[in-house]
Protein backbone atom coordinates (compact mmCIF):
# COMPACT_ATOMS: atom_id res chain seq x y z
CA UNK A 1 84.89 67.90 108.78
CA UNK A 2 85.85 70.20 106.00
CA UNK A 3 88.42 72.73 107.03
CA UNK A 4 89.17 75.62 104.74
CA UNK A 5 92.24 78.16 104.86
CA UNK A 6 92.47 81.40 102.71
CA UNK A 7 95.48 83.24 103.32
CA UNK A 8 95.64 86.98 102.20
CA UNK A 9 97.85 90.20 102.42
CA UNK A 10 101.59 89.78 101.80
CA UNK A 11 104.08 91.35 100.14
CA UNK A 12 102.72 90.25 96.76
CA UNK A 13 99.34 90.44 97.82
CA UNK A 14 98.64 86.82 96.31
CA UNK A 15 95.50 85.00 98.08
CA UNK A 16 95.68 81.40 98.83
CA UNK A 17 92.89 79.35 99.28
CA UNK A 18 93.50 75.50 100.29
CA UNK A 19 90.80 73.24 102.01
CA UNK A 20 90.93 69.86 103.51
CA UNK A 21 88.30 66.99 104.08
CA UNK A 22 89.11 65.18 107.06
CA UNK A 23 86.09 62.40 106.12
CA UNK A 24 87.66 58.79 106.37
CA UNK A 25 91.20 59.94 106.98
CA UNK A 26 92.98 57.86 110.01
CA UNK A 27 94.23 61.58 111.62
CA UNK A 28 90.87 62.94 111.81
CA UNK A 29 90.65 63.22 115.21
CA UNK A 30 93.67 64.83 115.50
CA UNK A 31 92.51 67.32 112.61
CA UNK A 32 89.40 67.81 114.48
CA UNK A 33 90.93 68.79 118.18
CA UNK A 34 93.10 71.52 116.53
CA UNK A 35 90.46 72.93 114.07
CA UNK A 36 87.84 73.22 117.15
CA UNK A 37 91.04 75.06 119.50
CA UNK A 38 91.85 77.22 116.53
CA UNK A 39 88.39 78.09 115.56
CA UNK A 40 88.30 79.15 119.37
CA UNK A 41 91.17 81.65 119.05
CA UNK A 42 89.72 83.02 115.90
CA UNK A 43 87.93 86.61 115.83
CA UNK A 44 84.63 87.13 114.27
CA UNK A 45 86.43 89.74 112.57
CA UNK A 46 89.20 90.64 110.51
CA UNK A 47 91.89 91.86 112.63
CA UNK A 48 93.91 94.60 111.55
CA UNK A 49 97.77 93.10 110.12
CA UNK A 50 100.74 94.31 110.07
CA UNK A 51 102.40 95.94 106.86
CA UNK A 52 103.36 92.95 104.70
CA UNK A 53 101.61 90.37 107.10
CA UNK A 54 98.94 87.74 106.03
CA UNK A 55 95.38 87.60 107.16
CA UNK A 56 93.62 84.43 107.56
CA UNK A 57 90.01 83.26 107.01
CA UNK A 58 89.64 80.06 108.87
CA UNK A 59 86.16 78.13 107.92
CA UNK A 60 85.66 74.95 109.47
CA UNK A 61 82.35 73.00 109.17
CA UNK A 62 80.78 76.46 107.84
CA UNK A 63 81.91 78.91 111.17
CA UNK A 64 84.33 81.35 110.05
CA UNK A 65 86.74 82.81 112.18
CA UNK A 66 89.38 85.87 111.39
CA UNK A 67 93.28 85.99 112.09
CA UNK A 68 96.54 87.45 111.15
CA UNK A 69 100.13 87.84 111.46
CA UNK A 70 101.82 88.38 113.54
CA UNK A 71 98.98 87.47 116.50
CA UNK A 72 98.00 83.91 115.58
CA UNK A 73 98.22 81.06 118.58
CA UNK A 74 99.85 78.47 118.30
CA UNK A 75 97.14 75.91 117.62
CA UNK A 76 96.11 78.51 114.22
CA UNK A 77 99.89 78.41 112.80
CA UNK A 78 99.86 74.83 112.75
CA UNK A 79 96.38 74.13 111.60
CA UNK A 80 96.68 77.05 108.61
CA UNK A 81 100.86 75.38 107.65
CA UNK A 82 99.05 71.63 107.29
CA UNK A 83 95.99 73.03 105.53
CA UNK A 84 98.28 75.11 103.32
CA UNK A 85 100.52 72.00 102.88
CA UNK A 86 97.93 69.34 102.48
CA UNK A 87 95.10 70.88 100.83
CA UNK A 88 93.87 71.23 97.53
């Protein structure tokens, strides 16, 4: 499963794009339960932000789903922070 985060917005206005390949890794199934419940929460899309706040474009397995600050579940903010963390 290929997951890919871009992050926009901000106070700088700096985009972010990280992705990560869950293919062989011992976690994948864990990767793989919260990309499917945060693809689920995702809007088809963009959502309007908040002054300052990011957007997200979540992509996972080629279905892209829209979300922003300050409105994103819980299963989204922890799937975007690892992405953001672990990807390249």
């Amino acid at each position: 499963m290929r997951i890919q985060v871009r992050r926009t917005g901000g106070f700088a206005g700096i985009e972010r794009v990280a992705e990560v390949d869950t293919s062989g890794r011992p976690d994948a199934d864990e990767w793989h339960a919260l990309a499917e419940e945060a693809v689920r929460d995702g809007r088809g899309t963009p959502p309007v932000g908040v002054p300052d706040g990011f957007q997200y474009q979540l992509t996972v397995d080629g279905k892209t789903v829209y979300c922003a600050d300050p409105r994103l579940t819980e299963p989204q903010s922890k799937l975007i922070s690892r992405v953001l963390k672990e990807g390249a």
